[in-house]
N, C-alpha and C. Protein backbone atom coordinates (compact mmCIF):
# COMPACT_ATOMS: atom_id res chain seq x y z
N UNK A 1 -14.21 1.29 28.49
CA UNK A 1 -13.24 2.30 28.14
C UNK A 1 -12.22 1.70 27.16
N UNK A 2 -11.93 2.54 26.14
CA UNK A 2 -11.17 2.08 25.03
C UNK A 2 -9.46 2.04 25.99
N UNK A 3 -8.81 0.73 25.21
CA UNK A 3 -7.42 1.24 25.37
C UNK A 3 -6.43 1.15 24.58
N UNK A 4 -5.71 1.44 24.58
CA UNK A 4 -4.09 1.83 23.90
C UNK A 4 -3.19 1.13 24.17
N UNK A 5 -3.18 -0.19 23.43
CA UNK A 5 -1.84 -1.34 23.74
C UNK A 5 -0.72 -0.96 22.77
N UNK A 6 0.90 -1.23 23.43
CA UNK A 6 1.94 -1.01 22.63
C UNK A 6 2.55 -1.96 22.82
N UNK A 7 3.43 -2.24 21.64
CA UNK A 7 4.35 -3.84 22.10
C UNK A 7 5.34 -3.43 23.27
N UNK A 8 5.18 -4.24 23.83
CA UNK A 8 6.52 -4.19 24.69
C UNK A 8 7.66 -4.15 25.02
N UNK A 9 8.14 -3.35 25.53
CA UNK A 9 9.91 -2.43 25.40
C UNK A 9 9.84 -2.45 23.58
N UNK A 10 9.40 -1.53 22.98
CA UNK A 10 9.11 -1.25 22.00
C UNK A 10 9.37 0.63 22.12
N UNK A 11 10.81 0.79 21.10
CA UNK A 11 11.38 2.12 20.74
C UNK A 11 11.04 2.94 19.69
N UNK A 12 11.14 3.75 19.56
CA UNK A 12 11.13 4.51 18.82
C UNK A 12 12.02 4.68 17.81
N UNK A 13 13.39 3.75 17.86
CA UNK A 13 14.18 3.87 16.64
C UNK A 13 14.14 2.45 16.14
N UNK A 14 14.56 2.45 14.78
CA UNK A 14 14.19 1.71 13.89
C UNK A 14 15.26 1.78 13.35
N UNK A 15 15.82 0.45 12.53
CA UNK A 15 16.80 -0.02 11.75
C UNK A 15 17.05 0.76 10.10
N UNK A 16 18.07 1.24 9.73
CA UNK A 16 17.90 1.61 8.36
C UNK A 16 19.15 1.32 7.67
N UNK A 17 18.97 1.19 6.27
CA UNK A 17 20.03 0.37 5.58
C UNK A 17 21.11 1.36 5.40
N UNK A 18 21.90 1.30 4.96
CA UNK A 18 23.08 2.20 4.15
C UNK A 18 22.44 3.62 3.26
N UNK A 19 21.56 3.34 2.75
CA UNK A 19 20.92 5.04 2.24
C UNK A 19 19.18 5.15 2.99
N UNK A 20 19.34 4.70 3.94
CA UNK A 20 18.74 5.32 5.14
C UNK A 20 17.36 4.87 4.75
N UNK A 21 16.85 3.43 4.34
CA UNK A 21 15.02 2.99 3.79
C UNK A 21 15.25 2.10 4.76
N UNK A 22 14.03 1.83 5.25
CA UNK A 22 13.45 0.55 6.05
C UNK A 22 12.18 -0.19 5.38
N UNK A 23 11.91 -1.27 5.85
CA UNK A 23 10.60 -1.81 6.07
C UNK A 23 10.29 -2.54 6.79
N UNK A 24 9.28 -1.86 7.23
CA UNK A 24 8.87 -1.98 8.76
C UNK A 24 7.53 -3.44 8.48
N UNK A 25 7.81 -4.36 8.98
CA UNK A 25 6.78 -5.35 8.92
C UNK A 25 6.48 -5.96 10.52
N UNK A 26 5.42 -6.32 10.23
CA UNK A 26 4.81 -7.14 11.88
C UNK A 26 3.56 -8.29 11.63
N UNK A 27 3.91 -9.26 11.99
CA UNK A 27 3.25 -10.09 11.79
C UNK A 27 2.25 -9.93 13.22
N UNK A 28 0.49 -9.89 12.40
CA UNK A 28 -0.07 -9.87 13.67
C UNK A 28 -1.36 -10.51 14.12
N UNK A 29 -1.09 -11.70 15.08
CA UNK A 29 -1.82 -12.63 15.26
C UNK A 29 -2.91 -12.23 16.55
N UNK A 30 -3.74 -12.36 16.99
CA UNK A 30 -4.62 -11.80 17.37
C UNK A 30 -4.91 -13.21 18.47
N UNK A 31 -4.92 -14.30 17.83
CA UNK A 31 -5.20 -15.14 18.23
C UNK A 31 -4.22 -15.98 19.16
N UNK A 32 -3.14 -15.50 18.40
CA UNK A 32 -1.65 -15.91 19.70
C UNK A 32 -1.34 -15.06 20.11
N UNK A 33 -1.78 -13.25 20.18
CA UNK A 33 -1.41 -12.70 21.43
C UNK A 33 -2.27 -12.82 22.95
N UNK A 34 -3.60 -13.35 22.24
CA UNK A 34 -4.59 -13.56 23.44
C UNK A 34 -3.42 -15.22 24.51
N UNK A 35 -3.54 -15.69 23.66
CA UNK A 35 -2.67 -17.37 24.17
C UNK A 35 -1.74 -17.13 25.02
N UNK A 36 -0.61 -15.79 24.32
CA UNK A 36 0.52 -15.78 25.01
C UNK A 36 0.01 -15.13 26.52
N UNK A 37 -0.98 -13.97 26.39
CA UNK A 37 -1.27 -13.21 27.56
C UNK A 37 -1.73 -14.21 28.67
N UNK A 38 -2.72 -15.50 28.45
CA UNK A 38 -3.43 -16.33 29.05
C UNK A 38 -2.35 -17.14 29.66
N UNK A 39 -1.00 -17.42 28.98
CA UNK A 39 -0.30 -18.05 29.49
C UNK A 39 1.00 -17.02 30.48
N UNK A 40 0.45 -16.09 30.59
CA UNK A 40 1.32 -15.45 31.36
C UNK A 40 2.73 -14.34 31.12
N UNK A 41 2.29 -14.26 29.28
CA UNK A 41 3.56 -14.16 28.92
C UNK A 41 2.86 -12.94 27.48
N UNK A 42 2.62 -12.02 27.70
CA UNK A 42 1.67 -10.72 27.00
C UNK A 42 2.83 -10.28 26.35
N UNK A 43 3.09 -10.03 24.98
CA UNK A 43 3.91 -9.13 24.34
C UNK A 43 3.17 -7.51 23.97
N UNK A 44 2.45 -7.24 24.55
CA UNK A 44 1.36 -5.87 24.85
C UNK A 44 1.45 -5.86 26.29
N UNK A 45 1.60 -3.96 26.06
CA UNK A 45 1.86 -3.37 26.93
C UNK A 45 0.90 -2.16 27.01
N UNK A 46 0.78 -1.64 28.12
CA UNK A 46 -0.20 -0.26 27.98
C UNK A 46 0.74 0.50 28.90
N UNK A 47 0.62 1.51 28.70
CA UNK A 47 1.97 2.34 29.35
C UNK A 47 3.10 2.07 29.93
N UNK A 48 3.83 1.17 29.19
CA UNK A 48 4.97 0.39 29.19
C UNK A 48 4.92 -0.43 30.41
N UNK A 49 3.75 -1.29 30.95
CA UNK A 49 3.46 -2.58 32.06
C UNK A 49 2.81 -3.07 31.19
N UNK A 50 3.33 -4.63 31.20
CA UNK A 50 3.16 -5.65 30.49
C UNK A 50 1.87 -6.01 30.85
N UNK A 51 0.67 -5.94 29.89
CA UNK A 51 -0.98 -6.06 29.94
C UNK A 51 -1.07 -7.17 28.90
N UNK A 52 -1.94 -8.24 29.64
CA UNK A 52 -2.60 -9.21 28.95
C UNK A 52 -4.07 -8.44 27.68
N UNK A 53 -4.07 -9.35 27.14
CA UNK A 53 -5.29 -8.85 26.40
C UNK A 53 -6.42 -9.82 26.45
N UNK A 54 -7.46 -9.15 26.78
CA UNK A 54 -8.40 -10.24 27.11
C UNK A 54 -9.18 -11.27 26.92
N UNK A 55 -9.55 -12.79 26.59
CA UNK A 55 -9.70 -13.72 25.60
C UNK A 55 -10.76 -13.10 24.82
N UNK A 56 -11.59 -11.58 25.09
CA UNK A 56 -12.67 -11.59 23.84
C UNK A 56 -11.79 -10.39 23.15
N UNK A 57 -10.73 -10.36 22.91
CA UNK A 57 -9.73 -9.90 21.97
C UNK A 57 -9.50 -8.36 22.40
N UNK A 58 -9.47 -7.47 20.85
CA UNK A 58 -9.59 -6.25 21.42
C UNK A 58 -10.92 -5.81 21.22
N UNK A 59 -11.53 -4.90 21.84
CA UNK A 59 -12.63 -4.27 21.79
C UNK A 59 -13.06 -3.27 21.43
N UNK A 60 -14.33 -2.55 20.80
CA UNK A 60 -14.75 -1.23 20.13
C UNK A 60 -13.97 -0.39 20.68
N UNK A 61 -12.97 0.28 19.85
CA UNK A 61 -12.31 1.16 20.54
C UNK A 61 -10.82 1.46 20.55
N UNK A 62 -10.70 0.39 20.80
CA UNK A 62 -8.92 -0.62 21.45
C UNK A 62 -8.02 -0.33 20.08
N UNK A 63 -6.89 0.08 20.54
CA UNK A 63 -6.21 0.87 19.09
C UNK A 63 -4.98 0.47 19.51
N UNK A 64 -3.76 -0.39 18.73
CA UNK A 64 -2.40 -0.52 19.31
C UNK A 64 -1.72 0.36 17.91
N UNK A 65 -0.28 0.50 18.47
CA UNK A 65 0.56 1.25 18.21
C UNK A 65 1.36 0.46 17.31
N UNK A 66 1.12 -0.09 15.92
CA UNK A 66 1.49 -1.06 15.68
C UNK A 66 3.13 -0.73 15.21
N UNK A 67 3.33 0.37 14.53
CA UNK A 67 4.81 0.55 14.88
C UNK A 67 5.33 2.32 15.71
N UNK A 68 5.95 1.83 16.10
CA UNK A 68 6.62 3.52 17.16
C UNK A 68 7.73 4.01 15.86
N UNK A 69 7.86 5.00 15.49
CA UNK A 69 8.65 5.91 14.54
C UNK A 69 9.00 6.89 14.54
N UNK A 70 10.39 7.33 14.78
CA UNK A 70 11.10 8.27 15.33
C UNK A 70 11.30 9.86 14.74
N UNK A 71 11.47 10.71 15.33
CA UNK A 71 11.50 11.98 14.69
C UNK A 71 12.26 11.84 13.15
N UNK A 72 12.04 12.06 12.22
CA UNK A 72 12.75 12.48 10.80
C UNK A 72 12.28 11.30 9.97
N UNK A 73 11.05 10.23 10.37
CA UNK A 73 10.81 9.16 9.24
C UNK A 73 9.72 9.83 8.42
N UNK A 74 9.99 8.89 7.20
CA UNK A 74 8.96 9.40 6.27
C UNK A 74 8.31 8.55 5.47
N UNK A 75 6.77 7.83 6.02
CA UNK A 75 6.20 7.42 5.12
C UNK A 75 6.15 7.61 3.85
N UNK A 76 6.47 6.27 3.04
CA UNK A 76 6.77 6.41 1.60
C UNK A 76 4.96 5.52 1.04
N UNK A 77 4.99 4.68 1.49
CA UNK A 77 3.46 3.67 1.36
C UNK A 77 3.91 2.49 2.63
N UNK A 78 2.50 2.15 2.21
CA UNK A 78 2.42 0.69 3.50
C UNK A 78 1.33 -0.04 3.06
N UNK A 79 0.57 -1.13 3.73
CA UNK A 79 -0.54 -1.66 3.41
C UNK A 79 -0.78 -2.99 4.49
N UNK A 80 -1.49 -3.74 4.50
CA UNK A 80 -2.24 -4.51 5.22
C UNK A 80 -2.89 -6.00 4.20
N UNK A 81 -2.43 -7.17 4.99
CA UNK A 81 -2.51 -8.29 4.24
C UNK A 81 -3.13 -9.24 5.17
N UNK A 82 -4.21 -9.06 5.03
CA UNK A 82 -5.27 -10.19 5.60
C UNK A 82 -5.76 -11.55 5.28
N UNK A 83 -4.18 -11.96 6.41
CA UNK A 83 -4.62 -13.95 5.96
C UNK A 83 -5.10 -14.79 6.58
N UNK A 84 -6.31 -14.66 7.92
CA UNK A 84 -7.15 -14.49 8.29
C UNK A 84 -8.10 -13.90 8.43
N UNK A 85 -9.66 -13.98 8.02
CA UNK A 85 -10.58 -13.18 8.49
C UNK A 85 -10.69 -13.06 9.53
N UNK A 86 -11.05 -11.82 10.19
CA UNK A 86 -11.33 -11.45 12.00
C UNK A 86 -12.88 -11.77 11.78
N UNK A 87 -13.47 -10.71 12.93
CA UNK A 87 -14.69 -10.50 13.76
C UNK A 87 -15.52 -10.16 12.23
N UNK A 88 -16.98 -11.14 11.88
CA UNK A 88 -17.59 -10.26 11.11
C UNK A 88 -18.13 -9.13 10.66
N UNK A 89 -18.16 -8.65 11.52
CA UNK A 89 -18.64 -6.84 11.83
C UNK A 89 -17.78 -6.00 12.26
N UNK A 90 -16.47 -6.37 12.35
CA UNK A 90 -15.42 -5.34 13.21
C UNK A 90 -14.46 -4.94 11.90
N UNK A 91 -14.61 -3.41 11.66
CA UNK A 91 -13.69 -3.04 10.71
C UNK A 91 -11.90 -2.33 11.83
N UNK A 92 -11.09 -1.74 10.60
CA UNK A 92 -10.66 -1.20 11.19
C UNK A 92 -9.91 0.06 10.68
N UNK A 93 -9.38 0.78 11.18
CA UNK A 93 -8.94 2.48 10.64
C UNK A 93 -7.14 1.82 11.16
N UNK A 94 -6.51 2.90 10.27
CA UNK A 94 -4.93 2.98 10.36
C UNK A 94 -4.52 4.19 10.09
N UNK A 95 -3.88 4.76 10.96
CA UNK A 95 -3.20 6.19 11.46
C UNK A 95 -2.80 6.61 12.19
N UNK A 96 -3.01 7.84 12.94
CA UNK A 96 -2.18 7.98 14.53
C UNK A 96 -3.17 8.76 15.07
N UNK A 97 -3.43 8.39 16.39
CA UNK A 97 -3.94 8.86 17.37
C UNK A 97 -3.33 9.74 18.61
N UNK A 98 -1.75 9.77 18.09
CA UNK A 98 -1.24 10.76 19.32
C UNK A 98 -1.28 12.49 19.19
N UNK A 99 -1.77 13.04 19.86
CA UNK A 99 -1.93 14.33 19.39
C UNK A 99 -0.53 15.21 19.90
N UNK A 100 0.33 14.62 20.58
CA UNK A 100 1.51 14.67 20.92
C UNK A 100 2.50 14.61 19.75
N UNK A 101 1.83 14.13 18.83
CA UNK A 101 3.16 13.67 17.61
C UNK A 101 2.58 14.32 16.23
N UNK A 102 3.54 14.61 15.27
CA UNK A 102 3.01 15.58 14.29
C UNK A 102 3.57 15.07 13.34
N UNK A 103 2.90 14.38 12.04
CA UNK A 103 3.04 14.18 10.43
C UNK A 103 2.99 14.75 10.01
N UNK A 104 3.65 15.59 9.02
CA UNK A 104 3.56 16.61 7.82
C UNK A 104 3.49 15.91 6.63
N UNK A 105 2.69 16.59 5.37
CA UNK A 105 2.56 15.98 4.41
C UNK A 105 1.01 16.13 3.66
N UNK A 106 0.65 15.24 3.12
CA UNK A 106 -0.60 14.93 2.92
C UNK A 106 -1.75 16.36 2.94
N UNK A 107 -1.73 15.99 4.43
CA UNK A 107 -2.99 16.50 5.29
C UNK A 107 -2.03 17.52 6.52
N UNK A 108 -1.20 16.84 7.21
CA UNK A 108 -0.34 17.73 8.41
C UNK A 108 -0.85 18.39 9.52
N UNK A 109 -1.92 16.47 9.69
CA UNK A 109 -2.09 16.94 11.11
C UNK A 109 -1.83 15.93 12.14
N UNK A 110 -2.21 16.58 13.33
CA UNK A 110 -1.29 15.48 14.58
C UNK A 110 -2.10 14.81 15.14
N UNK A 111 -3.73 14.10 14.56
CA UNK A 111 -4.19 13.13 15.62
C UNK A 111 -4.84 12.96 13.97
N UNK A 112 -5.01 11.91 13.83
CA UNK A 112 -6.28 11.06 12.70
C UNK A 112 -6.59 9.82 12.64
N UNK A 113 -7.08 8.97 13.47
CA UNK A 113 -7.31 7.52 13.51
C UNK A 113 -7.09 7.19 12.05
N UNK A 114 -8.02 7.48 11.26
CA UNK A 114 -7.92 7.04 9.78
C UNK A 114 -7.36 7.85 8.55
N UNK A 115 -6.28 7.99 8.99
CA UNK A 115 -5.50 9.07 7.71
C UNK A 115 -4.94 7.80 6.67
N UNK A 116 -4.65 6.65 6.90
CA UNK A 116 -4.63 5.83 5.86
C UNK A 116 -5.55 5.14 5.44
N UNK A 117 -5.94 4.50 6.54
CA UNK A 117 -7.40 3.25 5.67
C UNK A 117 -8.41 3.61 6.89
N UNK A 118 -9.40 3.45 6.23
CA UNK A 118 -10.81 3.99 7.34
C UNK A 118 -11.71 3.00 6.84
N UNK A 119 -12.29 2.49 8.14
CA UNK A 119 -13.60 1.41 8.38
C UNK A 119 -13.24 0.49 7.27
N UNK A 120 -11.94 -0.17 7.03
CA UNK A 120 -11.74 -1.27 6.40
C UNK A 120 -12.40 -2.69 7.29
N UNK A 121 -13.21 -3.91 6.07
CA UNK A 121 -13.64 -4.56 6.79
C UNK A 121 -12.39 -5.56 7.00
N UNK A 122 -12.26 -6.56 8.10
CA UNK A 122 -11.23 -7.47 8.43
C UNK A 122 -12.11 -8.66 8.55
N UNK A 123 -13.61 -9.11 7.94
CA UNK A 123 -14.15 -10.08 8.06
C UNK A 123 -13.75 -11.00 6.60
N UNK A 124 -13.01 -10.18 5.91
CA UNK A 124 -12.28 -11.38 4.51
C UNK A 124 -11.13 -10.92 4.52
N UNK A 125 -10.28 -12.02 3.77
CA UNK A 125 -8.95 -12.25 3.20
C UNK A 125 -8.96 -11.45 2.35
N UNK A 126 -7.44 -10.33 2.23
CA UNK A 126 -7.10 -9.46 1.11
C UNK A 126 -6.34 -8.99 1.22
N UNK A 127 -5.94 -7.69 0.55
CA UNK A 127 -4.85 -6.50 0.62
C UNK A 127 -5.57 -5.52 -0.08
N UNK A 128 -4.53 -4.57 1.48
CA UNK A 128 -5.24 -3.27 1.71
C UNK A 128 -3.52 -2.52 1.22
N UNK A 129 -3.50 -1.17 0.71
CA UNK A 129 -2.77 -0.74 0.04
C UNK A 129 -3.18 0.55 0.95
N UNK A 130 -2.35 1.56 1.87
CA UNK A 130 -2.60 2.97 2.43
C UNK A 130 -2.33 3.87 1.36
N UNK A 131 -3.99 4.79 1.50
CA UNK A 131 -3.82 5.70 0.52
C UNK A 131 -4.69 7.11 1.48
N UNK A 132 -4.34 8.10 1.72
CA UNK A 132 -4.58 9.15 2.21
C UNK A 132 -5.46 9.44 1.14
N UNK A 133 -5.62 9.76 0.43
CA UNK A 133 -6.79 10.51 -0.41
C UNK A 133 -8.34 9.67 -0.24
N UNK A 134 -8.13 8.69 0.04
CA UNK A 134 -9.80 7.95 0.19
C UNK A 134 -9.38 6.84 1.22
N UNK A 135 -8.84 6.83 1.89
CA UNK A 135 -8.15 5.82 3.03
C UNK A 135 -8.26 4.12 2.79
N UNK A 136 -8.70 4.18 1.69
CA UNK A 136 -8.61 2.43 1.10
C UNK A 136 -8.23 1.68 0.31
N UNK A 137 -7.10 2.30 -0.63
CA UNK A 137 -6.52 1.71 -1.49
C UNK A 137 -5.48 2.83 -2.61
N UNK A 138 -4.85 2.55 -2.39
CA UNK A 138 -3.17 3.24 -3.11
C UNK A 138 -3.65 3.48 -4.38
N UNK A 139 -3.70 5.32 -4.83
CA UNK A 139 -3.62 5.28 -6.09
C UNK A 139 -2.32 6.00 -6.54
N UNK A 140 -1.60 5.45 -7.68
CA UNK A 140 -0.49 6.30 -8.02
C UNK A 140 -0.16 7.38 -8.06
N UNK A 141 -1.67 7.92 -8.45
CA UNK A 141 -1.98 9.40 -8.81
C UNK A 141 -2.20 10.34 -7.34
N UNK A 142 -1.98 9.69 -6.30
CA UNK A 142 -2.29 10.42 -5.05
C UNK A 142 -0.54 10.67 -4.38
N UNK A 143 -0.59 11.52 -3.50
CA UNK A 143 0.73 11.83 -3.12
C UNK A 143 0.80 11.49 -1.76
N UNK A 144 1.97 10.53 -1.67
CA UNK A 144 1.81 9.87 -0.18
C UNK A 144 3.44 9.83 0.35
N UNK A 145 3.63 11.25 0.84
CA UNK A 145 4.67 11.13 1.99
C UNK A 145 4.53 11.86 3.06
N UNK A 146 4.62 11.08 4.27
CA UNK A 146 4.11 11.94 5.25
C UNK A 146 5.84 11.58 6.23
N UNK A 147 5.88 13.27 6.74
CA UNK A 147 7.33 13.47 7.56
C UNK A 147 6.93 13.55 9.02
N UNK A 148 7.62 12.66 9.97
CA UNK A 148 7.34 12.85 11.32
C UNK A 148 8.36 13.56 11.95
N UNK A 149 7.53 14.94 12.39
CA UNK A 149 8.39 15.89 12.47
C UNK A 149 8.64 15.78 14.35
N UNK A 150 8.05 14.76 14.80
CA UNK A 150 8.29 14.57 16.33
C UNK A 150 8.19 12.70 16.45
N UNK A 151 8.66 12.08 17.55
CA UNK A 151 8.58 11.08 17.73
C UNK A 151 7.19 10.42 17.76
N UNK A 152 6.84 9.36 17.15
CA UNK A 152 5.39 9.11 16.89
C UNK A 152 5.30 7.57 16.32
N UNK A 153 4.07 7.41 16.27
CA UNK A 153 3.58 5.99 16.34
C UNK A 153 2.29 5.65 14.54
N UNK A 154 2.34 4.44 14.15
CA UNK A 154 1.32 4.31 12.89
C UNK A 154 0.24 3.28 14.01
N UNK A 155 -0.91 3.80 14.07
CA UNK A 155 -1.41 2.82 14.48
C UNK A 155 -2.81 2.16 14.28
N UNK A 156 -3.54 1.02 15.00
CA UNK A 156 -4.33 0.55 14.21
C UNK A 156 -5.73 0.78 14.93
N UNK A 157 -6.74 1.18 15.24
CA UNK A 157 -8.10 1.14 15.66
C UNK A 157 -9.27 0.41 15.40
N UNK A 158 -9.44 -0.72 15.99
CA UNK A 158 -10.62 -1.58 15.73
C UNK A 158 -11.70 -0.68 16.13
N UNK A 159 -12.76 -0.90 15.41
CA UNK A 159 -14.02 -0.53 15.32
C UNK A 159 -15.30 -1.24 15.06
N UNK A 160 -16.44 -1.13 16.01
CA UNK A 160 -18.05 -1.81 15.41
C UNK A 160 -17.90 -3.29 16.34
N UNK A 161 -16.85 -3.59 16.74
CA UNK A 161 -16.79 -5.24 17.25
C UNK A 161 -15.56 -5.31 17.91
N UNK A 162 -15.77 -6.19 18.46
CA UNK A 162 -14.39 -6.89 19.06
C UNK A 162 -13.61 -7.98 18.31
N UNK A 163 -12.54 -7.99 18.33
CA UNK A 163 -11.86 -8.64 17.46
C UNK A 163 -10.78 -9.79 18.28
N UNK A 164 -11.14 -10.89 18.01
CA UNK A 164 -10.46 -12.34 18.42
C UNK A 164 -9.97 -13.04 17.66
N UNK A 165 -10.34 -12.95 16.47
CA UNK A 165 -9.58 -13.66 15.13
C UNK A 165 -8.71 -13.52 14.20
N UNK A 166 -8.15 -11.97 13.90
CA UNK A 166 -7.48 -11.45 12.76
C UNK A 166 -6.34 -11.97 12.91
N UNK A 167 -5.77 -12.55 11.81
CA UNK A 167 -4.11 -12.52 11.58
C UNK A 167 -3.64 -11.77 10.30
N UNK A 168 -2.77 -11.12 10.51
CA UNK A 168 -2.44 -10.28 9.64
C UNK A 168 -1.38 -9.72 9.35
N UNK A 169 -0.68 -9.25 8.24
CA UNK A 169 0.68 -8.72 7.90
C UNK A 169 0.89 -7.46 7.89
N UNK A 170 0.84 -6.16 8.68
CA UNK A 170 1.01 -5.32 8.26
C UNK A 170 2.77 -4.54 7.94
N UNK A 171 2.52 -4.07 7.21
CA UNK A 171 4.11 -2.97 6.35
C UNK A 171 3.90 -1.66 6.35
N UNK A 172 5.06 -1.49 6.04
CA UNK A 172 5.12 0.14 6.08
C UNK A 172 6.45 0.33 5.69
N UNK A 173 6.65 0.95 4.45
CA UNK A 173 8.19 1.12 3.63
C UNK A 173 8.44 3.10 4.42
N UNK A 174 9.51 3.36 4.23
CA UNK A 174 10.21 4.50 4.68
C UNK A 174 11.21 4.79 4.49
N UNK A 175 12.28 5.88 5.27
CA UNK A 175 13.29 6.28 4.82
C UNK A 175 13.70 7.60 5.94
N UNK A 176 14.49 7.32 6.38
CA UNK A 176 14.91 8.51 7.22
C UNK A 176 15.18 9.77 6.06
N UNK A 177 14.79 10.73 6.80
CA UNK A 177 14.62 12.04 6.04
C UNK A 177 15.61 12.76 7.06
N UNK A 178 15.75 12.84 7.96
CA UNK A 178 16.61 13.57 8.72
C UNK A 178 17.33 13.06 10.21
């Protein structure tokens, strides 16, 4: 059974400067969240109880919440910087899976695993650029703001494999809209 890890005591509001932009970054090691869990000490959570993750990483399925984002944000762009290769066969999708929470914009709908990047591979080093029009790479010419018109989450879905190796940078620029 797939599951749904979130960081722990992890909110929904987010820091914003003086004319109201953020950037949202997370450094994400795959390989030291398994360590920390083994040692007793899990920064993942699954319905807010602190859950280890298991030494064969996450699994076909397994989707975390990589950032929580509050009613009135508005994706401006984001992307993904892979400075580790993961699992050779394990791609992965970036979007939201809560059908509870609603993006306007784009597309303007409230569940899409891959509304930014779909079946990206994580078996090489690179950068990934979120682009809604073909989910794999930012074109200028595409229009990318999406408004969260309810409290909601960007998140990530491994797929095809289990994943024990990835380290990775993901971002996400924004701006309170309301």
């Amino acid at each position: 059974m797939a599951t749904t890890y979130h960081w722990h005591k992890q909110a929904y509001a987010i820091p914003y400067d003086a004319f109201g932009m953020v950037v949202l970054k997370k450094h994400f090691d795959v390989p030291a969240i398994i360590a920390s869990g083994a040692a007793g000490y899990s920064p993942l959570a699954v319905a807010d109880v602190r859950t280890a993750l298991p030494s064969a990483g996450f699994a076909n399925g397994d989707s975390i919440n990589m950032f929580r984002v509050p009613l009135g944000f508005l994706v401006l762009f984001g992307g993904v910087r892979v400075t580790t290769a993961g699992t050779a066969s394990c791609t992965m999708d970036v979007g939201f899976l809560s059908a509870t929470q609603t993006a306007e914009g784009v597309r303007g709908v409230a569940a899409n695993d891959n509304y930014w990047m779909d079946a990206v591979a994580v078996s090489s080093t690179g950068n990934y650029i979120f682009n809604p029009a073909d989910e794999q790479d930012w074109s200028p010419a595409a229009t990318f703001y999406d408004l969260y018109v309810t409290d909601g989450s960007i998140d990530v879905l491994f797929e095809t494999a289990t994943q024990a190796a990835l380290i990775a940078d993901f971002w996400v620029v924004g701006c309170k809209a309301f």
